[in-house]
Protein backbone atom coordinates (compact mmCIF):
# COMPACT_ATOMS: atom_id res chain seq x y z
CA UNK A 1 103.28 173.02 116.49
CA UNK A 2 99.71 173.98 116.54
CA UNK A 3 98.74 170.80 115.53
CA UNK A 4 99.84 169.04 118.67
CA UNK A 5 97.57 171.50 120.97
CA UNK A 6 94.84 170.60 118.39
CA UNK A 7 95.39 166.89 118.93
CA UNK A 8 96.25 167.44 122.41
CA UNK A 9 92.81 169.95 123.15
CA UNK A 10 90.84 166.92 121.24
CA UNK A 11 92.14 164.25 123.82
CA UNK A 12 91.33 166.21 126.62
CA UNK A 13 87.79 166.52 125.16
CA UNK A 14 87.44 162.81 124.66
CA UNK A 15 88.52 162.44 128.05
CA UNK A 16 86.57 164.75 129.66
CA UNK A 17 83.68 162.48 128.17
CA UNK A 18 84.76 159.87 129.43
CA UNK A 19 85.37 160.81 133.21
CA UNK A 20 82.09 162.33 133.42
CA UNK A 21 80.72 159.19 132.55
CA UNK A 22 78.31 159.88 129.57
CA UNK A 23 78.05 157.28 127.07
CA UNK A 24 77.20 156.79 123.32
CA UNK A 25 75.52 154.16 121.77
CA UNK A 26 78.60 151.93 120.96
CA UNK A 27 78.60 151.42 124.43
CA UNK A 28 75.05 149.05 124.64
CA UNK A 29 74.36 146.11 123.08
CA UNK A 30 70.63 143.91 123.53
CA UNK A 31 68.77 141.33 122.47
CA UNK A 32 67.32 140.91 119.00
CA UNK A 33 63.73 139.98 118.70
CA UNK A 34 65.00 136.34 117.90
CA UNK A 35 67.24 136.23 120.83
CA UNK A 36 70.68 137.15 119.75
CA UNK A 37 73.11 139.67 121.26
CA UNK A 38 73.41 142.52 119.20
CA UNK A 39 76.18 145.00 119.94
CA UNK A 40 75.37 148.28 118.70
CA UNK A 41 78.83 149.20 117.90
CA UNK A 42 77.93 147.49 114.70
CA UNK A 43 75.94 150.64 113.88
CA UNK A 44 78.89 152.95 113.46
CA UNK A 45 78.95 155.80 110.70
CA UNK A 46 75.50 155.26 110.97
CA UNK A 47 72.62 157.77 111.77
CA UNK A 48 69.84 155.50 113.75
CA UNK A 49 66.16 156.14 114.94
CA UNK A 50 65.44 154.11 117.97
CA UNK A 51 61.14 153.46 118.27
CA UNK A 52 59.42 152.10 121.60
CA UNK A 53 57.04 150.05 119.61
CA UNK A 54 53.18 147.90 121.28
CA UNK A 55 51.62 146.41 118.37
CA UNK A 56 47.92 147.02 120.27
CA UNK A 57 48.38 150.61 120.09
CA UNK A 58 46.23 153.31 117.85
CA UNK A 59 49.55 154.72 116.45
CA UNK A 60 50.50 151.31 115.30
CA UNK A 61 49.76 152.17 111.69
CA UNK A 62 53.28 153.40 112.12
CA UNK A 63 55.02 150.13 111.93
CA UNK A 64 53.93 151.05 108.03
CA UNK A 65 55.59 154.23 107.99
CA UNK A 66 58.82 153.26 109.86
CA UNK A 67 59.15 150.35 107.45
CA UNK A 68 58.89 153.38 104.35
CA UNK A 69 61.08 155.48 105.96
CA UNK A 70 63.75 152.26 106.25
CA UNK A 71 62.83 151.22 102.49
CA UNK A 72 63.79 154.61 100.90
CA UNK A 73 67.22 155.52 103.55
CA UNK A 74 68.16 152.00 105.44
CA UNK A 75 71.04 150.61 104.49
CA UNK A 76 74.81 151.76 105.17
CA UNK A 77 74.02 155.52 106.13
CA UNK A 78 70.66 154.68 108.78
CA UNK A 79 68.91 152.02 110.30
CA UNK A 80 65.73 151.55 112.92
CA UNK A 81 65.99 150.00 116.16
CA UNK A 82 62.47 149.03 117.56
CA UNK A 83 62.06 148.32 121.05
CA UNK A 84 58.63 146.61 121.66
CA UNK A 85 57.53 147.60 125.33
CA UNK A 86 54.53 147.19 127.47
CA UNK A 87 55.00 150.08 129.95
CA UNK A 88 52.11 152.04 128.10
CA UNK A 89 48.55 150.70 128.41
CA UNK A 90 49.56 147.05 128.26
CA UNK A 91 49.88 147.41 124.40
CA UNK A 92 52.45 144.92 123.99
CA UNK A 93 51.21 141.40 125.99
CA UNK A 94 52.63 139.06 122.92
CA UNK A 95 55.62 137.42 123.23
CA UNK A 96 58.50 137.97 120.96
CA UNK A 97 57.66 135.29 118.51
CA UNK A 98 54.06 137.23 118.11
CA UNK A 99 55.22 140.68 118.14
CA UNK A 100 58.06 139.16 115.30
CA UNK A 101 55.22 137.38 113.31
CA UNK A 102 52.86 140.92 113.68
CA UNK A 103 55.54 142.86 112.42
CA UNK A 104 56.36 140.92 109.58
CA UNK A 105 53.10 139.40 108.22
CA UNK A 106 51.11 143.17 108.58
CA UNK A 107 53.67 145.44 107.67
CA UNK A 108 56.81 143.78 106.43
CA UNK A 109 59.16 144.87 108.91
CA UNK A 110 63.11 144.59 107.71
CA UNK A 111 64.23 147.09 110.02
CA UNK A 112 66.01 145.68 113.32
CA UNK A 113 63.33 144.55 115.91
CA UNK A 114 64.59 144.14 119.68
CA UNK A 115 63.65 141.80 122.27
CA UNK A 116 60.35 143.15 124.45
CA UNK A 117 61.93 145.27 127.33
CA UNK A 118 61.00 147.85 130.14
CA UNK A 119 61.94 151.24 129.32
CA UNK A 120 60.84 152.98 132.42
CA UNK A 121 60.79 152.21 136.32
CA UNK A 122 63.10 150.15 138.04
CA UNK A 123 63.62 146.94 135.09
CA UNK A 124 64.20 150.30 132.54
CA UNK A 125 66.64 149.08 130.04
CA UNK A 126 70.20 150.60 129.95
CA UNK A 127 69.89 151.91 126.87
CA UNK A 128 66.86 153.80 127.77
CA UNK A 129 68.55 155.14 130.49
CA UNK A 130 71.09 156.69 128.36
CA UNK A 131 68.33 157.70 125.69
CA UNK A 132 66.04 159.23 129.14
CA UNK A 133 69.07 160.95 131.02
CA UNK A 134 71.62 163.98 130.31
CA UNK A 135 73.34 162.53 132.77
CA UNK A 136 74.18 159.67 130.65
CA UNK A 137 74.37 160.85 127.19
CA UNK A 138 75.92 164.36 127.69
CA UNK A 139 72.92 166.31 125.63
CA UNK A 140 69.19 165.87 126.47
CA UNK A 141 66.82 164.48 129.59
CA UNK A 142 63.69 162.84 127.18
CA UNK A 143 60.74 161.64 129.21
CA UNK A 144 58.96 158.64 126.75
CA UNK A 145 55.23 159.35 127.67
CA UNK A 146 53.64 156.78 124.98
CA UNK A 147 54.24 154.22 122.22
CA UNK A 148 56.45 155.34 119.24
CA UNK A 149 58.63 157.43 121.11
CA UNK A 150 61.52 158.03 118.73
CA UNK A 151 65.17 158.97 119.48
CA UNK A 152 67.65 160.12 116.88
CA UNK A 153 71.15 159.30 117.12
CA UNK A 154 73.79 160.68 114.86
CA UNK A 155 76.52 158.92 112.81
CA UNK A 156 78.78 159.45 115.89
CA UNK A 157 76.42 157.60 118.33
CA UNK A 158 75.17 160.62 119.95
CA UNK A 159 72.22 161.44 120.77
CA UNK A 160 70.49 164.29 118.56
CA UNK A 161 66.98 164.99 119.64
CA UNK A 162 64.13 163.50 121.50
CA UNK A 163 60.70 162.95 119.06
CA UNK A 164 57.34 162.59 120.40
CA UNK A 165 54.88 159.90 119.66
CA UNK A 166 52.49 161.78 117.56
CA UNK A 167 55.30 163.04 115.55
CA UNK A 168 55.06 160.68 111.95
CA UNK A 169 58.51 158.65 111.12
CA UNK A 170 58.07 160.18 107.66
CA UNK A 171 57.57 163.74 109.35
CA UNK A 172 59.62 166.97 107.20
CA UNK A 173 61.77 167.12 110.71
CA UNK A 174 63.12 163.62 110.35
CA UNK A 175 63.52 163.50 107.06
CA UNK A 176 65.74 166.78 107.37
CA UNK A 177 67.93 164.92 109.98
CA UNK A 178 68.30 162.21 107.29
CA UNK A 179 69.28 163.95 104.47
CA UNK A 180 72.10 166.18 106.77
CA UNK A 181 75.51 165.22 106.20
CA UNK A 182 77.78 164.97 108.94
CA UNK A 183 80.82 163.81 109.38
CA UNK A 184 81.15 160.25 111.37
């Protein structure tokens, strides 16, 4: 009997979510750097780190370090979603074929690379709006101020925390995150 209020309280949970209209990343899909669609429900059971990325910008070197942190846990348990945008100092003016070619030739990108977008004003992406707003994703308002913004989403495609620019993909904090189990 207590069972069925457990199933019962879990269902009015889920719906609760629902009605209130917040989101989790299953719900997006975009454009991959080569054009396809990509829907992200394809990610599930999957922790993911989602990057603003301008190949002109002084934290570029971590392109490098994303591409580490992808060699040594990508796979079936994480993967990295880079969003190339030009909202920050006009760091990204290539198109996708040049920010592609970039990406691979100097640091041997494998990790998922988007399609340029917007991810703030009025053309901001809908998954940035989710990523940005409480609203949408039930847990955190995140203001991107700069390239290399990073968002970590857990295996359940919700979002976790909010990381800064500065803050290296290989940094002790993300790493922790990584190496957490959870269940999906």
């Amino acid at each position: 009997m207590h069972l069925k209020y457990i199933v019962l309280a879990v269902l009015l949970v889920f719906g609760a979510v629902h009605a209130t209209g917040q989101k989790n990343l299953y719900d997006f899909s975009a454009r991959t750097i080569s054009g396809e669609r990509f829907d992200f429900s394809t990610l599930k059971g999957k922790k993911v780190l989602i990057v603003n990325t301008a190949t002109e910008c002084s934290l570029s070197y971590q392109f490098k370090k994303l591409q580490k942190l992808y060699e040594e846990y990508g796979g079936d348990d994480f993967e990295i979603v880079a969003f190339p945008c030009n909202d920050f100092g006009s760091q990204e003016p290539g198109t996708n074929e040049q920010v592609k070619e970039y990406c691979t030739k100097k640091y041997q990108v494998s990790f998922l690379l988007m399609e340029k977008i917007s991810i703030k004003g009025e053309n901001m992406h809908p998954i940035y709006k989710w990523l940005t707003s409480k609203e949408e994703n039930g847990v955190l308002n995140a203001r991107v101020n700069w390239n290399f913004h990073k968002f970590l989403i857990d295996k359940n495609g919700q979002v976790v925390e909010s990381v800064s620019s500065i803050t290296s993909p290989g940094n002790r904090k993300i790493v922790a995150w990584l190496n957490q189990t959870e269940t999906p």
